[in-house]
C-alpha atoms as a PDB file:
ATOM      1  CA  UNK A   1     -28.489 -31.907  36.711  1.00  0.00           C
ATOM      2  CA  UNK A   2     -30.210 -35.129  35.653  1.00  0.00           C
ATOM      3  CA  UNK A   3     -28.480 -37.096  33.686  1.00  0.00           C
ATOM      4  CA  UNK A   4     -30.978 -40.216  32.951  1.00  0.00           C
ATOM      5  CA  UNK A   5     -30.372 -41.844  29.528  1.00  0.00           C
ATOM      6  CA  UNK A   6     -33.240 -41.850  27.375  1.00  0.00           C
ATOM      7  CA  UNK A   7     -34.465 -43.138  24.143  1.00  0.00           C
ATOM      8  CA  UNK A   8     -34.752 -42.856  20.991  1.00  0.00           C
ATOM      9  CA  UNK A   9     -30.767 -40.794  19.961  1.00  0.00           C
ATOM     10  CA  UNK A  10     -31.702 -38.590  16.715  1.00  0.00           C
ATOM     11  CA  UNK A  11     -27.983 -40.277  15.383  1.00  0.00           C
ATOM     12  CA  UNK A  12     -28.158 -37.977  12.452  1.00  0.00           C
ATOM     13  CA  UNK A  13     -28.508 -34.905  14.428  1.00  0.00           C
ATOM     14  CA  UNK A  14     -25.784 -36.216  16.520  1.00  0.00           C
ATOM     15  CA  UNK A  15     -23.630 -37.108  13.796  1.00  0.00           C
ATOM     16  CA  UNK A  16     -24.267 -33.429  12.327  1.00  0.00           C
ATOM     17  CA  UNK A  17     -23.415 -31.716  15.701  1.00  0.00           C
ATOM     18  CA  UNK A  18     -20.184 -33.959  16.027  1.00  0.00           C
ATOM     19  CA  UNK A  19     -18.743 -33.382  12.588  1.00  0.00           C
ATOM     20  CA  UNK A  20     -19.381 -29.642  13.778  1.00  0.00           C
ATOM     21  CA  UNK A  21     -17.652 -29.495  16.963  1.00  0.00           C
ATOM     22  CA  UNK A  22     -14.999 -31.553  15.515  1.00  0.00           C
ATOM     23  CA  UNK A  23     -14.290 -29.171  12.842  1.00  0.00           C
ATOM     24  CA  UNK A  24     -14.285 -25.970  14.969  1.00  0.00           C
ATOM     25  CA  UNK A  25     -11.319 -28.535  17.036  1.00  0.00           C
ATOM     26  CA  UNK A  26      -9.746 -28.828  14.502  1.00  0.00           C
ATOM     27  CA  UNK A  27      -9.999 -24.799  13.855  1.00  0.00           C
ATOM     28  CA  UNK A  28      -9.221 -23.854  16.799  1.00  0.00           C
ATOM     29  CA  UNK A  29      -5.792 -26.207  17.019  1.00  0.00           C
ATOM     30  CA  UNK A  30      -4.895 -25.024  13.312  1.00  0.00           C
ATOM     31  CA  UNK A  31      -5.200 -21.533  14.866  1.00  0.00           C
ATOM     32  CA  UNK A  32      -2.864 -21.787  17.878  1.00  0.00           C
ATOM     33  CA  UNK A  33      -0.238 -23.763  15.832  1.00  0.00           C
ATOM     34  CA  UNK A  34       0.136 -21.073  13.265  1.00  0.00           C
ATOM     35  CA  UNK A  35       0.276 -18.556  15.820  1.00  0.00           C
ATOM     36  CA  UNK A  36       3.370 -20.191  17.253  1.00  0.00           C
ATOM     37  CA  UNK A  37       4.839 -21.168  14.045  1.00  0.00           C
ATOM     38  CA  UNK A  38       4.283 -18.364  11.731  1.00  0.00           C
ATOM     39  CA  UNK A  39       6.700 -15.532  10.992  1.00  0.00           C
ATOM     40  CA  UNK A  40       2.991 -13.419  10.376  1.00  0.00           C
ATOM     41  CA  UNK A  41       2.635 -10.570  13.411  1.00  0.00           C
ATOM     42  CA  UNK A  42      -1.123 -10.662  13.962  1.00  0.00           C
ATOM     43  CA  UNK A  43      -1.256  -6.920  13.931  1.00  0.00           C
ATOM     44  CA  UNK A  44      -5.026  -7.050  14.717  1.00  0.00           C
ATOM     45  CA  UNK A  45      -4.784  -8.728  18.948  1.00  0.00           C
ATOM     46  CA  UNK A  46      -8.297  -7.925  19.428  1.00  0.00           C
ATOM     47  CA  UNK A  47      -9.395 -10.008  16.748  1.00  0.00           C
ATOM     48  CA  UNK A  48      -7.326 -13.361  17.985  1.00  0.00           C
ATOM     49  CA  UNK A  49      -8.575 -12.663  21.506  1.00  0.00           C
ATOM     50  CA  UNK A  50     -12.080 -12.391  19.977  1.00  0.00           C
ATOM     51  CA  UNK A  51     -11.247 -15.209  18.105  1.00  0.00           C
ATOM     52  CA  UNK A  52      -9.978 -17.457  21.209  1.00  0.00           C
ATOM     53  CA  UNK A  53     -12.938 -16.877  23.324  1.00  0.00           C
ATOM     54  CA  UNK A  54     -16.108 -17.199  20.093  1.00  0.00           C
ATOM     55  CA  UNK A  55     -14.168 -20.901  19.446  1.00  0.00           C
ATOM     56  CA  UNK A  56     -14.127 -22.277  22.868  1.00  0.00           C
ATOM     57  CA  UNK A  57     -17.790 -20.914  23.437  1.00  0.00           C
ATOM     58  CA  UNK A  58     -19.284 -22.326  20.128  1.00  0.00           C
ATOM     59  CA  UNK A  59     -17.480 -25.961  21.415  1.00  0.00           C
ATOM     60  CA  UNK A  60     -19.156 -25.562  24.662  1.00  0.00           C
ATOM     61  CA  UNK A  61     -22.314 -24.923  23.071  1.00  0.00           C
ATOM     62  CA  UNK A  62     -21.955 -28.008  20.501  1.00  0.00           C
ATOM     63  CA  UNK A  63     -21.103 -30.457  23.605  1.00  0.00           C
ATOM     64  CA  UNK A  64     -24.031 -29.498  25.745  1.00  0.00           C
ATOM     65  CA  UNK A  65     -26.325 -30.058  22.859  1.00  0.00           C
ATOM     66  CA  UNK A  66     -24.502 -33.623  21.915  1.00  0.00           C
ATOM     67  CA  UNK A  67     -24.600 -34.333  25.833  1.00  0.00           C
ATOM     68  CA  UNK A  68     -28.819 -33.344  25.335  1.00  0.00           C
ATOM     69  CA  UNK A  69     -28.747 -36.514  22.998  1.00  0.00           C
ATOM     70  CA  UNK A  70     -27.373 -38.889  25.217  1.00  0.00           C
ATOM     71  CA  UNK A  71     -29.001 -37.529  28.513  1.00  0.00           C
ATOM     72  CA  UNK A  72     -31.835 -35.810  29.329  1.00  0.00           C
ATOM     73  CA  UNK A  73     -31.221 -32.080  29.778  1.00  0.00           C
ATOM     74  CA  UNK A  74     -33.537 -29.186  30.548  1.00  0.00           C
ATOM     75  CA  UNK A  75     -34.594 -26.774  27.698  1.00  0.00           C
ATOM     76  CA  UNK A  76     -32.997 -24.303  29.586  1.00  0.00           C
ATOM     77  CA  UNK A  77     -29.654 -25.881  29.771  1.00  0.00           C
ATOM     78  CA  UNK A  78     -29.636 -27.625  26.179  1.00  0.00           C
ATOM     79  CA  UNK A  79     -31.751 -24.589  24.219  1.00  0.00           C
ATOM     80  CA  UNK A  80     -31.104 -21.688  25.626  1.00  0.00           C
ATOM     81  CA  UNK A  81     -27.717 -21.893  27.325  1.00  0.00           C
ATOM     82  CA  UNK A  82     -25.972 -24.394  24.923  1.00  0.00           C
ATOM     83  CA  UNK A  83     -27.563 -23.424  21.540  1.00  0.00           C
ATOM     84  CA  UNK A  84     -28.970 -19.826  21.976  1.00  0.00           C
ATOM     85  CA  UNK A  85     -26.230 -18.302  24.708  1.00  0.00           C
ATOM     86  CA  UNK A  86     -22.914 -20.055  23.862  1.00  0.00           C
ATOM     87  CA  UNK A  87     -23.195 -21.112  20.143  1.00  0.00           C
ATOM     88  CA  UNK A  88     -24.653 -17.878  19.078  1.00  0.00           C
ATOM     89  CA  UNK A  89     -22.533 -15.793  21.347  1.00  0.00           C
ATOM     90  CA  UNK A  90     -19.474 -17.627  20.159  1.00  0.00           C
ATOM     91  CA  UNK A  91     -20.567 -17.853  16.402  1.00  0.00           C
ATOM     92  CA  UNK A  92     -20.741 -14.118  16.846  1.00  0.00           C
ATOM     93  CA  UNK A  93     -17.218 -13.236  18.150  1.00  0.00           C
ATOM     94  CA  UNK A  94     -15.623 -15.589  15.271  1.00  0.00           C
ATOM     95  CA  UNK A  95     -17.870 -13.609  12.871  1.00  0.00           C
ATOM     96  CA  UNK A  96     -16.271 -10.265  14.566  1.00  0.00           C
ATOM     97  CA  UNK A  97     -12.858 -11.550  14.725  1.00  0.00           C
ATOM     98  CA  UNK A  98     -12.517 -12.746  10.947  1.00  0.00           C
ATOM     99  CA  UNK A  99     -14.408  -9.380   9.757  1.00  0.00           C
ATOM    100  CA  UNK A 100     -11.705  -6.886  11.913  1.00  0.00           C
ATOM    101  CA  UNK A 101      -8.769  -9.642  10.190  1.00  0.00           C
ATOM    102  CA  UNK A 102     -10.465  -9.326   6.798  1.00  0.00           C
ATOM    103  CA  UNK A 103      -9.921  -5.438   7.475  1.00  0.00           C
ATOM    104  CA  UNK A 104      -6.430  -5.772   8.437  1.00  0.00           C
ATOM    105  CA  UNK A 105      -5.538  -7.932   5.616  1.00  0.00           C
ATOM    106  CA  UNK A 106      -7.007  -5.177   3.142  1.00  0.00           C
ATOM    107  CA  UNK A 107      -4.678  -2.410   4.789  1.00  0.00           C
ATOM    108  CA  UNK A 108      -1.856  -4.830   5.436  1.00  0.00           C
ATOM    109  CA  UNK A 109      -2.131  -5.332   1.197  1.00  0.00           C
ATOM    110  CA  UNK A 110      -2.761  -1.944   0.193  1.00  0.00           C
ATOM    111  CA  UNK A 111       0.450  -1.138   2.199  1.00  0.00           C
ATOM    112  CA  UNK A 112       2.646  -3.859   0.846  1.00  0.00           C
ATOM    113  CA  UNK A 113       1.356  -2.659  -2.421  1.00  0.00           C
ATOM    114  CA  UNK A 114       2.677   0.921  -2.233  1.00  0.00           C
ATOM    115  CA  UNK A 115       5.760  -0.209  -0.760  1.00  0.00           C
ATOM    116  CA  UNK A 116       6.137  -2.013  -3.807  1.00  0.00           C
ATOM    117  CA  UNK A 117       5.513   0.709  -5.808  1.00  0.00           C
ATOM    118  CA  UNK A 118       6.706   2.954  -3.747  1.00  0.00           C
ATOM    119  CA  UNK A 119      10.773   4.277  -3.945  1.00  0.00           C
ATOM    120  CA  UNK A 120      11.761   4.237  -0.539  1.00  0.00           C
ATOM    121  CA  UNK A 121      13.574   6.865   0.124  1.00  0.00           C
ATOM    122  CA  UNK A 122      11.586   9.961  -1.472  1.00  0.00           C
ATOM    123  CA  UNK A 123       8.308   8.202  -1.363  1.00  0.00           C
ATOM    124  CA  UNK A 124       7.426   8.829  -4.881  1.00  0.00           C
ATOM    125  CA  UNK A 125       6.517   5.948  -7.414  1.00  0.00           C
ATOM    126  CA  UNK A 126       9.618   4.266  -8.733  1.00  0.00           C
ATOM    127  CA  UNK A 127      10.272   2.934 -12.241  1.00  0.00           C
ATOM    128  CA  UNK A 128       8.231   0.029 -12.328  1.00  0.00           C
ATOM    129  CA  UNK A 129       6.113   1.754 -10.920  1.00  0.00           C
ATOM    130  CA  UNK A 130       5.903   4.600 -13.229  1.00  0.00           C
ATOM    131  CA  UNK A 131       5.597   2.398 -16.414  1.00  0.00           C
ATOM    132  CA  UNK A 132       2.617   0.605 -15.393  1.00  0.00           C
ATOM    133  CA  UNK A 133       0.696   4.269 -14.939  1.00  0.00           C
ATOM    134  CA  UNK A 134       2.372   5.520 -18.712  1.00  0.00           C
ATOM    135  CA  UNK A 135       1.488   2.534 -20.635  1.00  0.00           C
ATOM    136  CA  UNK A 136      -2.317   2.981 -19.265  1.00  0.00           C
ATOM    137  CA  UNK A 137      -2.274   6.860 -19.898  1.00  0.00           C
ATOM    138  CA  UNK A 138      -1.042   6.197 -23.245  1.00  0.00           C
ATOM    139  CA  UNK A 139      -3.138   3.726 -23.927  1.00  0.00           C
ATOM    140  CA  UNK A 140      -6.107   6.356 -23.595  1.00  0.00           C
ATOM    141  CA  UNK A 141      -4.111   8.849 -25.246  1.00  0.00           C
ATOM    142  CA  UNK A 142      -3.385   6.799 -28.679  1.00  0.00           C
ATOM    143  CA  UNK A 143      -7.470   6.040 -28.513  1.00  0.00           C
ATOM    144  CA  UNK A 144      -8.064  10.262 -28.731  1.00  0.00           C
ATOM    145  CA  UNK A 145      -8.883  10.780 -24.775  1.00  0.00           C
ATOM    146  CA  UNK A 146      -6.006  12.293 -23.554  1.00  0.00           C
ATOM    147  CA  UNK A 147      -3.132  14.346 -24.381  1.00  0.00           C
ATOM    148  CA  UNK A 148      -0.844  13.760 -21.911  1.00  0.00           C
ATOM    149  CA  UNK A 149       2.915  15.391 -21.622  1.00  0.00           C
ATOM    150  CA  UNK A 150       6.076  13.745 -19.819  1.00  0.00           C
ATOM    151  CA  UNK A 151       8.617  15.723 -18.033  1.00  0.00           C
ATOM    152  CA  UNK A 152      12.333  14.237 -16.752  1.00  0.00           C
ATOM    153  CA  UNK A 153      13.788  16.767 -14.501  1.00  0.00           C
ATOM    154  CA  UNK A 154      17.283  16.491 -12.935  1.00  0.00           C
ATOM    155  CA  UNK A 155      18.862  17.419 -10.253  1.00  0.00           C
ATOM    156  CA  UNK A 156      21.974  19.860 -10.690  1.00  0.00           C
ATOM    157  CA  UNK A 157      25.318  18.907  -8.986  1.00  0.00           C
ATOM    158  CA  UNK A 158      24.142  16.126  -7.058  1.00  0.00           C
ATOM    159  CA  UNK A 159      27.957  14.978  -7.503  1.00  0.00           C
ATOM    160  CA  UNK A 160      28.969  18.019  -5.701  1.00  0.00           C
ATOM    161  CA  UNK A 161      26.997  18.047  -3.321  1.00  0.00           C
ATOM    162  CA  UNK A 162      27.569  14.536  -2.262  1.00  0.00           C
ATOM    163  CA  UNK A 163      31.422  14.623  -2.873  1.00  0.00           C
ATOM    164  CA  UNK A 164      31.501  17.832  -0.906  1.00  0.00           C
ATOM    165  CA  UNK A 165      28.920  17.237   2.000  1.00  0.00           C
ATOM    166  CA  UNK A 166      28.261  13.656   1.958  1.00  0.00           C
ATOM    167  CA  UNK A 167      25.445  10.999   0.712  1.00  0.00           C
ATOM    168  CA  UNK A 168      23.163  12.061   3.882  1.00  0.00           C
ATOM    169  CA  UNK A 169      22.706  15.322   2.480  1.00  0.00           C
ATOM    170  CA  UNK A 170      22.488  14.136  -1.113  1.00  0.00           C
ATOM    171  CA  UNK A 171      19.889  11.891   0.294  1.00  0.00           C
ATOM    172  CA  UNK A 172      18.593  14.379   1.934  1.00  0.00           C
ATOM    173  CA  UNK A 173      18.454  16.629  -1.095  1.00  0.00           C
ATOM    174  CA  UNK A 174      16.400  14.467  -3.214  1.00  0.00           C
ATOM    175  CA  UNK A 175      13.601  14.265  -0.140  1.00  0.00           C
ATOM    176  CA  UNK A 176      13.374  17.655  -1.110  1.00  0.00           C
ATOM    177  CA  UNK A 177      12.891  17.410  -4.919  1.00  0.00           C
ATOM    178  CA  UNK A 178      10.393  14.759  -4.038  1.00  0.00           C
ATOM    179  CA  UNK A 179       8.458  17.103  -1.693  1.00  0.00           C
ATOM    180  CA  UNK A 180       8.840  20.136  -4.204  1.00  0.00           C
ATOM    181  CA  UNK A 181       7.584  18.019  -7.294  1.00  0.00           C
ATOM    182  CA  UNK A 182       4.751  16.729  -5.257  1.00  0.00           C
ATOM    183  CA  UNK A 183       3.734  20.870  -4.302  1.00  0.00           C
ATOM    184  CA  UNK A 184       4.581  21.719  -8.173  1.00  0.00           C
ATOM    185  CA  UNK A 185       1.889  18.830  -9.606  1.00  0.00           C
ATOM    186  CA  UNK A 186      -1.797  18.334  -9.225  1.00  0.00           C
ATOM    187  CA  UNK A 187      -3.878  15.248  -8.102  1.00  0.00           C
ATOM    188  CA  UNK A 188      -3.594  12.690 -10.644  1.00  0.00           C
ATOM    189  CA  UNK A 189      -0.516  13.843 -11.896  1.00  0.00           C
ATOM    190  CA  UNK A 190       1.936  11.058 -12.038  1.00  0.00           C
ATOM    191  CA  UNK A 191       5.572  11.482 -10.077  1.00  0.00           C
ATOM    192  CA  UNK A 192       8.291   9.274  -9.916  1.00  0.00           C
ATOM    193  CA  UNK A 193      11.840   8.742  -8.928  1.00  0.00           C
ATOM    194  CA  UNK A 194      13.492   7.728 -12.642  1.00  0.00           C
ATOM    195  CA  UNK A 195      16.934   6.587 -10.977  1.00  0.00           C
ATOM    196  CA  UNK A 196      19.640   8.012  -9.215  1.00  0.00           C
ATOM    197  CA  UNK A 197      19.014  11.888  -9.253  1.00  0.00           C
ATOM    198  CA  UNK A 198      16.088  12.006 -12.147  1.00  0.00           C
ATOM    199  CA  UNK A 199      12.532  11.986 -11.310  1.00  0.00           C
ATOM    200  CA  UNK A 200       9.505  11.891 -13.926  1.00  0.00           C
ATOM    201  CA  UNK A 201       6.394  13.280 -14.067  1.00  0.00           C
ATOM    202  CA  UNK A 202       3.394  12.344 -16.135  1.00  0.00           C
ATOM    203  CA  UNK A 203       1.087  14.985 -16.902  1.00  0.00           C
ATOM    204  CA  UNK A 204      -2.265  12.766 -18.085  1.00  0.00           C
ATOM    205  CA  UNK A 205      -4.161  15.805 -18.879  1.00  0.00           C
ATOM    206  CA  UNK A 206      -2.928  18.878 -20.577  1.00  0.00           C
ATOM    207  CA  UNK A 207       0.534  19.575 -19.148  1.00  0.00           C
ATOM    208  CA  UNK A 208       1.556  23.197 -17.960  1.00  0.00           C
ATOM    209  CA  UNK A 209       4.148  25.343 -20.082  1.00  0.00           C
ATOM    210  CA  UNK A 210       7.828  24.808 -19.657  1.00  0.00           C
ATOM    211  CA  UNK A 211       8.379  27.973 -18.113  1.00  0.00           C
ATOM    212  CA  UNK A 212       5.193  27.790 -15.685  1.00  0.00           C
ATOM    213  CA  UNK A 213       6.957  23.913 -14.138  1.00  0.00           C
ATOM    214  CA  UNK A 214       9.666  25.580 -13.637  1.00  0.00           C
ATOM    215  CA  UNK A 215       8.235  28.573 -11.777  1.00  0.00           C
ATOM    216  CA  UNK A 216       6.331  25.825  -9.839  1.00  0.00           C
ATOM    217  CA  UNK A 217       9.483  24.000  -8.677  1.00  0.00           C
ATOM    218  CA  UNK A 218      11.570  27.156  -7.782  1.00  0.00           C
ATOM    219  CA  UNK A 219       9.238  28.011  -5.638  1.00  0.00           C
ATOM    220  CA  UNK A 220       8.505  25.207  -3.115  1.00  0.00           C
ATOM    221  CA  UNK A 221      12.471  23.961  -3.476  1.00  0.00           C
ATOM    222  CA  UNK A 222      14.079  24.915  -0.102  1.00  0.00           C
ATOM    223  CA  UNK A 223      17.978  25.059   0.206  1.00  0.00           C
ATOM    224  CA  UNK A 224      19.293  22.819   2.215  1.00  0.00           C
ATOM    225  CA  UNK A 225      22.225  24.059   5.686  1.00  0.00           C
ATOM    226  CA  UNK A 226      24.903  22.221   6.636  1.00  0.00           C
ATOM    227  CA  UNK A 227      27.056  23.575   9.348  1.00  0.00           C
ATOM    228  CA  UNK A 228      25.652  27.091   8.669  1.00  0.00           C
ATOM    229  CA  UNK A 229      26.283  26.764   5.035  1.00  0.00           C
ATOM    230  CA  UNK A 230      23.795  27.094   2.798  1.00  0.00           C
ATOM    231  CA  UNK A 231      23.538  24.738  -0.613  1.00  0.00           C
ATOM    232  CA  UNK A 232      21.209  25.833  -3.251  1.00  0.00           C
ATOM    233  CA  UNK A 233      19.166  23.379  -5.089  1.00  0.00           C
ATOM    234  CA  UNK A 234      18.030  23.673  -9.020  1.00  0.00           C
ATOM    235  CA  UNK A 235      16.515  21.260 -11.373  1.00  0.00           C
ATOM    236  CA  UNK A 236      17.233  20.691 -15.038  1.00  0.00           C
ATOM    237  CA  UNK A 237      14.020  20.176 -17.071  1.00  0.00           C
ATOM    238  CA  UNK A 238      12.702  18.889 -19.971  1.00  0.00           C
ATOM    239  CA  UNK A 239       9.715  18.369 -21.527  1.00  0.00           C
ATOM    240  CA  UNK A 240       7.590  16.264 -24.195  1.00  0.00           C
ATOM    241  CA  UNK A 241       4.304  16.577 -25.533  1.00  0.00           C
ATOM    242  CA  UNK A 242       2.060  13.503 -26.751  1.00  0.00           C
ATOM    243  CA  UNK A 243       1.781  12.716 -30.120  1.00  0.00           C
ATOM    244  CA  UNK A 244       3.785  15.993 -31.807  1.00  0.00           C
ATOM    245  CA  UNK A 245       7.271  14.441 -29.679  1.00  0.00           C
ATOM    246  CA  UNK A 246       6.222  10.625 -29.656  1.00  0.00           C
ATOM    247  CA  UNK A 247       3.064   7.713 -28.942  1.00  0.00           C
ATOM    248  CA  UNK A 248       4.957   5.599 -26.542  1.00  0.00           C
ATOM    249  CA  UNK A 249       6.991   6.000 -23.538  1.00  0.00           C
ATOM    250  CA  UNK A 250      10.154   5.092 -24.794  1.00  0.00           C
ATOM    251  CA  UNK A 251      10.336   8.048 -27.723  1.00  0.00           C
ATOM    252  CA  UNK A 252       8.462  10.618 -25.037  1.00  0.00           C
ATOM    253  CA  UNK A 253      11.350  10.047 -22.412  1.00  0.00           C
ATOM    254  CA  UNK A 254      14.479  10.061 -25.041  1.00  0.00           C
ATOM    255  CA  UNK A 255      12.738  13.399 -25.923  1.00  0.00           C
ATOM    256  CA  UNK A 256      12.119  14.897 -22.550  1.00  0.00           C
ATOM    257  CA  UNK A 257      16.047  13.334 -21.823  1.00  0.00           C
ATOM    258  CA  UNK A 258      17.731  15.102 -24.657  1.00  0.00           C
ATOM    259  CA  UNK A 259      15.630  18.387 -23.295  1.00  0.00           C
ATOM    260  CA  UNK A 260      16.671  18.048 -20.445  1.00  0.00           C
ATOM    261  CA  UNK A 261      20.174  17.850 -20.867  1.00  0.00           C
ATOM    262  CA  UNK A 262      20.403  20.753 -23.109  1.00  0.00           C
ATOM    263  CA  UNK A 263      18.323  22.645 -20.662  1.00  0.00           C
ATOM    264  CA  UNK A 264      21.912  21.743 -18.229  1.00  0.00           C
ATOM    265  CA  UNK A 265      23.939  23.042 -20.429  1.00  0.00           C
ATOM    266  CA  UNK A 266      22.708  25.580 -21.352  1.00  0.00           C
ATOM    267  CA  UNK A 267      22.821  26.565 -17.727  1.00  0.00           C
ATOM    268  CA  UNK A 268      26.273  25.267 -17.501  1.00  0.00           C
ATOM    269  CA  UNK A 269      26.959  27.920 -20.314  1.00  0.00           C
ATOM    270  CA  UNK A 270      25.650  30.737 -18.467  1.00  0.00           C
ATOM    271  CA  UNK A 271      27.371  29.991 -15.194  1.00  0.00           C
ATOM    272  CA  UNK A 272      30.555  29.792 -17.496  1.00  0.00           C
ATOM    273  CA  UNK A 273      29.607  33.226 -18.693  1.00  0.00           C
ATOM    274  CA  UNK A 274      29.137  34.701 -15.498  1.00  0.00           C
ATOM    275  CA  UNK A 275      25.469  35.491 -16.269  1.00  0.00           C
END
């Protein structure tokens, strides 16, 4: 390689190729110290490898083309393998690598925002959860484009069961409302764990009859065996319709509540009876 200096040095283009090498540096030492240092799991290794060989490649380019303006170089060593082979090859991979971490960072926040949302042991929305959906609904509702209806159901003897068999299957019991209230509802229908052993559900649209949720919920919840015994499950319900039982959350929930518990004693009253 011939390395005779030559005159005149385009200084600008040197001082433009510089600033640019020195800035992918500096890049590409930002990137390895907050690999070491963060707490962050780069879930994504294909787009840090891709990432660690498109820098490196892209410097290589920049210092064969800074070396062209000091010494004279062939085309095809300054043009073609410096700026057309390794700059462009390398410009690509970072391109790749920051569109697959782009991607990752979109499902990495869509999960941390259902987990936020999310109650974690049923899966179902929780409270805060919940709110944020009713107060839109509602919203639409008060302005004449929906007429949704709110249902609190609760589970019966979840006391029982736990003092008897233990929180695991209490736990365990609620999975099971969960799953049944997510077979009994349709898409769009909002379902939530309220707290403790009451779960929500937000009917946007025209809500089904008392008698046809309940149908609905006997028949996809599954008793649950422990040590050969079985333990029936059965949900207390209540109901309330937007705006004959309320216009906000608050009044449609003390509603649906007070439904609800008369719906348990009422059953409490027939057990009583023997019926």
């Amino acid at each position: 390689m011939n390395l005779e200096r030559f005159y005149p040095i385009d200084w600008l283009r040197v001082a433009c190729k510089g600033s640019k090498f020195f800035i992918y540096l500096l890049i590409l030492a930002w990137l390895v110290w907050f690999i070491r240092t963060s707490q962050l799991r780069v879930r994504k290794r294909t787009a840090v490898v891709l990432l660690f060989i498109g820098l490196p490649l892209v410097l290589a380019g920049i210092s064969l083309d800074l070396v062209g303006e000091f010494f004279r170089l062939s085309t095809l060593l300054k043009r073609i393998v410096g700026e057309l082979i390794l700059s462009n090859t390398g410009t690509f991979l970072v391109l790749y690598s920051m569109v697959l971490m782009v991607m990752e960072l979109a499902r990495a926040s869509c999960r941390y925002q259902r987990e936020a949302e999310s109650d974690p042991l049923t899966g179902l929305y929780n409270r805060r959860a919940f709110f944020a959906s009713a107060e839109s609904v509602l919203k639409e509702a008060r302005e004449g484009k929906r007429n949704p209806v709110l249902a609190i159901l609760d589970l019966d003897n979840m006391k029982k069961i736990n003092d008897t068999w233990g929180h695991q299957y209490g736990d365990e019991a609620l999975k099971r409302v969960a799953q049944a209230i997510q077979k009994s509802v349709r898409e769009g229908d909002v379902t939530a764990r309220y707290g403790g052993d009451e779960f929500v559900i937000l009917f946007p649209g025209k809500g089904p009859r008392l008698k046809t949720l309940r149908a609905r919920l006997e028949r996809h919840l599954k008793a649950i065996r422990f040590s050969g015994t079985e333990i029936p499950l059965s949900l207390s319900v209540g109901l309330a319709r937007f705006p004959a039982d309320g216009k906000d959350v608050d009044a449609l929930l003390a509603v649906a509540d007070a439904r609800m518990y008369a719906d348990k004693e009422a059953k409490k009253g027939r057990q009583r009876a023997g019926i």
